[in-house]
C-alpha atoms as a PDB file:
ATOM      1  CA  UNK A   1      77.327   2.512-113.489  1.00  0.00           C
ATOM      2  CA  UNK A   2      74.965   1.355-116.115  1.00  0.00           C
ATOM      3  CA  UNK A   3      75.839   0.899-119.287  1.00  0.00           C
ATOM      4  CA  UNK A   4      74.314   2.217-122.131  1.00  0.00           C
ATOM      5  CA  UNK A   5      74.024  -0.267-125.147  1.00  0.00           C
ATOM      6  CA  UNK A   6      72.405  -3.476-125.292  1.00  0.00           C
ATOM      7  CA  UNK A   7      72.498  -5.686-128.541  1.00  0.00           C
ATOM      8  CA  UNK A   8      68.021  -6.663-129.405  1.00  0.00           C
ATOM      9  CA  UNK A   9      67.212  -9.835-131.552  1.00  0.00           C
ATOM     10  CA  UNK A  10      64.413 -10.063-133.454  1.00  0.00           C
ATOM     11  CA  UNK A  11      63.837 -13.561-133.770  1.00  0.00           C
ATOM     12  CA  UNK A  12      62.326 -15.966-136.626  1.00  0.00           C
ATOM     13  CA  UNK A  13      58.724 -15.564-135.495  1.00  0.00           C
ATOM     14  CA  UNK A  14      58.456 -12.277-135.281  1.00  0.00           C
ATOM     15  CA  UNK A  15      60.015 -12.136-138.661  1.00  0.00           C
ATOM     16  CA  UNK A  16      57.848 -14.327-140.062  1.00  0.00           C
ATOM     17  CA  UNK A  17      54.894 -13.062-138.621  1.00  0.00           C
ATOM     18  CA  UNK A  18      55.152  -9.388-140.066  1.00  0.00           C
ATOM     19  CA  UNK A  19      55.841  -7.561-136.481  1.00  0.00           C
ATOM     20  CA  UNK A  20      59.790  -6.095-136.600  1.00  0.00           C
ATOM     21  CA  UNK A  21      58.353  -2.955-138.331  1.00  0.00           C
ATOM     22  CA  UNK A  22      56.152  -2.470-134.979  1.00  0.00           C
ATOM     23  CA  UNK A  23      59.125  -3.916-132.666  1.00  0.00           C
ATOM     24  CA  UNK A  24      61.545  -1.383-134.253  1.00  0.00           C
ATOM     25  CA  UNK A  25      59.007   1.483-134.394  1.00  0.00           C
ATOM     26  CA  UNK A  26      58.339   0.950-130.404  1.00  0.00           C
ATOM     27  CA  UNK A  27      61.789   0.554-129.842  1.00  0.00           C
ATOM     28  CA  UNK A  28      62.160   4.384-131.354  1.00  0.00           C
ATOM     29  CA  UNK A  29      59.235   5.858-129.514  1.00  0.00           C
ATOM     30  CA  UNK A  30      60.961   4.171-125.993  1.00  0.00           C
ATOM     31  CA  UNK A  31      64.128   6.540-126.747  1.00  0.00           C
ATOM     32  CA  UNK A  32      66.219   3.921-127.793  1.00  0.00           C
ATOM     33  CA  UNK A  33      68.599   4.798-130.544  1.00  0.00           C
ATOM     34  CA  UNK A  34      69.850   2.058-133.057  1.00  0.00           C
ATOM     35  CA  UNK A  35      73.642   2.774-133.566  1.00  0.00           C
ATOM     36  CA  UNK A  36      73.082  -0.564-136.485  1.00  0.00           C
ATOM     37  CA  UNK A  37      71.150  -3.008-137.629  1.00  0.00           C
ATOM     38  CA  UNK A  38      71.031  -5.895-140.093  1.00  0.00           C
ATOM     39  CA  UNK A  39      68.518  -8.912-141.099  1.00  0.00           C
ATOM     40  CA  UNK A  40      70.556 -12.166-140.834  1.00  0.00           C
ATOM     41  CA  UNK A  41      70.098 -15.986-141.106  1.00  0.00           C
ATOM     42  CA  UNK A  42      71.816 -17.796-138.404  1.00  0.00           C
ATOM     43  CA  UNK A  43      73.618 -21.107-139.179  1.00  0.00           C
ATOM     44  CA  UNK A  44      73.626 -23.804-136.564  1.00  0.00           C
ATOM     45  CA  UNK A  45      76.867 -23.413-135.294  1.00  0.00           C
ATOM     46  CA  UNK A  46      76.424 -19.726-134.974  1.00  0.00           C
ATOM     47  CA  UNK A  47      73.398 -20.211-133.010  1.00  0.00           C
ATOM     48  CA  UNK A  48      75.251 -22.757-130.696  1.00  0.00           C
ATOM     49  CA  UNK A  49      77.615 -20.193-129.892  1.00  0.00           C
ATOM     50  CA  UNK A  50      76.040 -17.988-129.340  1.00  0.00           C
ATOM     51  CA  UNK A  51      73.416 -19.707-127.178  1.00  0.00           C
ATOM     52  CA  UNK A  52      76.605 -21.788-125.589  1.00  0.00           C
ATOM     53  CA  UNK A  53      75.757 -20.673-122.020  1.00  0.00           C
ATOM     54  CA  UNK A  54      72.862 -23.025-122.392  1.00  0.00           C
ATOM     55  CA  UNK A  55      74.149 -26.075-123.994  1.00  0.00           C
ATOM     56  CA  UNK A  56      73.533 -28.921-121.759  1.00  0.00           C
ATOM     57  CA  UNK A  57      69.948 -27.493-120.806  1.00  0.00           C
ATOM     58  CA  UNK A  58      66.626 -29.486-122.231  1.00  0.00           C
ATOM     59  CA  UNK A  59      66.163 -26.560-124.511  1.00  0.00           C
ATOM     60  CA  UNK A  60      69.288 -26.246-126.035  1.00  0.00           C
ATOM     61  CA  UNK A  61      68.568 -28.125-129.025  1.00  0.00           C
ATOM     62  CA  UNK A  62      65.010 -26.954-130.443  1.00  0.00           C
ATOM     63  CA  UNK A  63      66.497 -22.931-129.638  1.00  0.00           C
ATOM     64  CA  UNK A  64      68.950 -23.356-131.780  1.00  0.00           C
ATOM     65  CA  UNK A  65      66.365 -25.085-134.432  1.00  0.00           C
ATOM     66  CA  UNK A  66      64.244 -22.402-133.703  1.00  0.00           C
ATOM     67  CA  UNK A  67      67.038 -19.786-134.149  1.00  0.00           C
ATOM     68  CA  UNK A  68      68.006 -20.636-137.112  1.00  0.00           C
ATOM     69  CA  UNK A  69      64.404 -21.739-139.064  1.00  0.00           C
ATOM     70  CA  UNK A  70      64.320 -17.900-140.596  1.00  0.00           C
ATOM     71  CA  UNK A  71      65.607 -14.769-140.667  1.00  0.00           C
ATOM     72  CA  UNK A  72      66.533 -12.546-137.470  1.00  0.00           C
ATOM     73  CA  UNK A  73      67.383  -8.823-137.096  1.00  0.00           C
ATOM     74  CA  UNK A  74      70.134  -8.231-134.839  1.00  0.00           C
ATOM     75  CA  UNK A  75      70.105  -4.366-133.666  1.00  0.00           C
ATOM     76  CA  UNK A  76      72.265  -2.253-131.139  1.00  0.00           C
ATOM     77  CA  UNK A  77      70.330   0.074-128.781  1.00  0.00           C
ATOM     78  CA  UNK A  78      71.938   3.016-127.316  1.00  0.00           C
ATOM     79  CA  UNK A  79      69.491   4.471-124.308  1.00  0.00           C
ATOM     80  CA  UNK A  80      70.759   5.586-120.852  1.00  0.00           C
ATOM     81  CA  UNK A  81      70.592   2.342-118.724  1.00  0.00           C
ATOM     82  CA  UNK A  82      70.062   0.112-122.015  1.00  0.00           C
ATOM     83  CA  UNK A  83      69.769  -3.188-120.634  1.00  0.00           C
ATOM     84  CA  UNK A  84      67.347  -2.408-117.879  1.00  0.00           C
ATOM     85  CA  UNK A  85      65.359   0.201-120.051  1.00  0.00           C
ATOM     86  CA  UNK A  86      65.364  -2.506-122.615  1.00  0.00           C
ATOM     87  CA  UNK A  87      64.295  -5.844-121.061  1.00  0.00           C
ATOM     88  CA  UNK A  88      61.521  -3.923-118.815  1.00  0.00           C
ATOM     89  CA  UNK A  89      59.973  -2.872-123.027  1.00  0.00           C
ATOM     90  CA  UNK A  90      60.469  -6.683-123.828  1.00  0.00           C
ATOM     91  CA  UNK A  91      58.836  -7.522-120.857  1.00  0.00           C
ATOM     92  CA  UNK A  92      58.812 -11.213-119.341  1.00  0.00           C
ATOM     93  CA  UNK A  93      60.496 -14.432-121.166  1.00  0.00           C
ATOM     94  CA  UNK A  94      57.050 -15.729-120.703  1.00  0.00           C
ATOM     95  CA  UNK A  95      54.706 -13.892-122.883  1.00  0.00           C
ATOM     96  CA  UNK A  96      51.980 -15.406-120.540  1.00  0.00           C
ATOM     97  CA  UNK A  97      53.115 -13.529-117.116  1.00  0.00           C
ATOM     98  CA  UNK A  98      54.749 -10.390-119.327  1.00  0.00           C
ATOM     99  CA  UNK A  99      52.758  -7.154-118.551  1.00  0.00           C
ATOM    100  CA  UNK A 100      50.439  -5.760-120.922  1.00  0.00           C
ATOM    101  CA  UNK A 101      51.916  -3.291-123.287  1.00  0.00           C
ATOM    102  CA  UNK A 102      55.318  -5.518-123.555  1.00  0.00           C
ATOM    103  CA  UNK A 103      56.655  -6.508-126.537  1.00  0.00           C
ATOM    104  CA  UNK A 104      56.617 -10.142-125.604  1.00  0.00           C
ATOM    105  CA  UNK A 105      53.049  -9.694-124.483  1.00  0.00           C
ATOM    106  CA  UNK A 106      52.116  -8.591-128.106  1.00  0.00           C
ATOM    107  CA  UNK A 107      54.574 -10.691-130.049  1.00  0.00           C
ATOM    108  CA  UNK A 108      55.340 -13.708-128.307  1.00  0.00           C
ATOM    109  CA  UNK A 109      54.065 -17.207-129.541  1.00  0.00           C
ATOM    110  CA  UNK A 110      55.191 -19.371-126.072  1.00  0.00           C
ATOM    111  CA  UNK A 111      58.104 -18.879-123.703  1.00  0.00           C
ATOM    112  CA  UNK A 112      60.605 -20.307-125.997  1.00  0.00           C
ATOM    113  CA  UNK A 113      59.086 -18.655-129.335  1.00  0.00           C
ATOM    114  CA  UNK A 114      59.241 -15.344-127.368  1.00  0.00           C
ATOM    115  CA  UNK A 115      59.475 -12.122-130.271  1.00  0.00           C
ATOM    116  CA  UNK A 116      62.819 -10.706-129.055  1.00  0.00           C
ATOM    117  CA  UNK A 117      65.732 -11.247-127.057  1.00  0.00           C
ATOM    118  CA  UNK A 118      67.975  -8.655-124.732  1.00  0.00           C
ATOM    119  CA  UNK A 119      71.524  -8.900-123.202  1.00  0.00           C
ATOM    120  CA  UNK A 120      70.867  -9.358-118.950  1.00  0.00           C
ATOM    121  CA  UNK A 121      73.613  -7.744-118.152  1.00  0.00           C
ATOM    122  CA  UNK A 122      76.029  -4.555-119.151  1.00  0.00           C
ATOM    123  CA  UNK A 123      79.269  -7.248-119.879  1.00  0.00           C
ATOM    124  CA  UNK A 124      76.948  -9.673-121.749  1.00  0.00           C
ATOM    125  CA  UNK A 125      75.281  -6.555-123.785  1.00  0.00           C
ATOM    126  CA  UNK A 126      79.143  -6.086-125.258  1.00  0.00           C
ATOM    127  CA  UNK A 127      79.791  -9.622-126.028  1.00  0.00           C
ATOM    128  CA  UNK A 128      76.500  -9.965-127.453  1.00  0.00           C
ATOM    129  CA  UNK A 129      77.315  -7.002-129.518  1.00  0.00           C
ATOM    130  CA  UNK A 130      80.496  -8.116-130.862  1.00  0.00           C
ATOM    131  CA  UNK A 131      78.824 -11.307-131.867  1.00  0.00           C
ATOM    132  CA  UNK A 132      77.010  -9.822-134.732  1.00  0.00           C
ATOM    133  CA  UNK A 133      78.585  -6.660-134.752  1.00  0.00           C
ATOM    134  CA  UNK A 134      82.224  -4.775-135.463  1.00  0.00           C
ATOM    135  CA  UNK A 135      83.003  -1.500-134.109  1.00  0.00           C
ATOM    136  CA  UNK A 136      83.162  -0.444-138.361  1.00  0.00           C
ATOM    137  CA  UNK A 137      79.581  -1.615-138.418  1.00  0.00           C
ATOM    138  CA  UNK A 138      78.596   0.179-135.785  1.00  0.00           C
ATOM    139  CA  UNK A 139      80.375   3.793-136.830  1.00  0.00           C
ATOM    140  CA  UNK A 140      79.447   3.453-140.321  1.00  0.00           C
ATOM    141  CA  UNK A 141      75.408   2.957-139.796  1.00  0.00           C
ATOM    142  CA  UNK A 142      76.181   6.506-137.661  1.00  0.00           C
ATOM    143  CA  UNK A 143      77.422   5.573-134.487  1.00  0.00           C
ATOM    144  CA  UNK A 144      79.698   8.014-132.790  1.00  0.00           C
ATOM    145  CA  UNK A 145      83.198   6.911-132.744  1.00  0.00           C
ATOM    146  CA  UNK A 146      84.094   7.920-129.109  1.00  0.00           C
ATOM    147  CA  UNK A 147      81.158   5.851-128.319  1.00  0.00           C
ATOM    148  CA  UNK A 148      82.021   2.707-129.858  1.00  0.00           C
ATOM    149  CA  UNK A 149      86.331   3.275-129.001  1.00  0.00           C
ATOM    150  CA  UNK A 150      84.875   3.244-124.778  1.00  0.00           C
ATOM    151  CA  UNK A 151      82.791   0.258-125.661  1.00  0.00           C
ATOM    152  CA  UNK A 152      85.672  -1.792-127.132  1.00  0.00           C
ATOM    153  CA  UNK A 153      87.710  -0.389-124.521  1.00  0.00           C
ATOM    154  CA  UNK A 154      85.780  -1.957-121.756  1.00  0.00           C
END
């Protein structure tokens, strides 16, 4: 069964670039709830962490300089199928092949400068959201409890 949160990252050059108003506005009008948000500045070993399943790769290295050259917002989404509902509005990591009407396809500088990021997958959506998030966080910016108790649960 599909899960239904998934943890969105607005990253620096979106920020920068004036468009998380519009990224948070079409995330509303998709259906997607935010259970909390908050505008951040990664440090570098933050951003290695939490990029640490790609350490090792080419990229590693200017993503996390990229990650942390500005402010982010970190959200979670609550939607029925979350991840899926969610990574089909971001649309591909290349804004170049991304369909039209996708955030990346709006946003997106290059592949690696891409607007936004999503969880790919329901157990990486709740890591993800622990990263930046606790369950407090979560409840007090109006998520329901029962909600966030079956999502620490899992």
């Amino acid at each position: 069964m599909a899960g239904n949160h998934t943890l969105m990252l607005i990253k620096p050059n979106a920020v920068k670039n004036g468009f998380a108003q519009n990224i948070f506005l079409e995330v509303h009008d998709a259906g997607f709830k935010i259970l909390a948000q908050k505008k951040l500045q990664l440090s570098k070993n933050e951003a290695e962490a939490f990029y640490y399943v790609h350490e090792g790769k080419p990229f590693f290295n200017s993503l996390v300089e990229f990650m942390t050259s500005g402010p982010i917002y970190a959200a979670v989404l609550e939607k029925e199928n979350a991840v899926a509902e969610w990574r089909k509005l971001m649309g591909a990591t290349d804004p170049a092949k991304a369909e039209e009407g996708t955030i990346r396809k709006k946003y997106a500088e290059s592949m690696e400068h891409n607007a936004v990021h999503g969880s790919d997958s329901d157990e990486n959506a709740l890591n993800e959201i622990f990263f930046y998030f606790s369950a407090r966080e979560i409840v007090n910016a109006g998520g329901d409890i029962y909600q966030i108790h079956n999502i620490v649960k899992k």
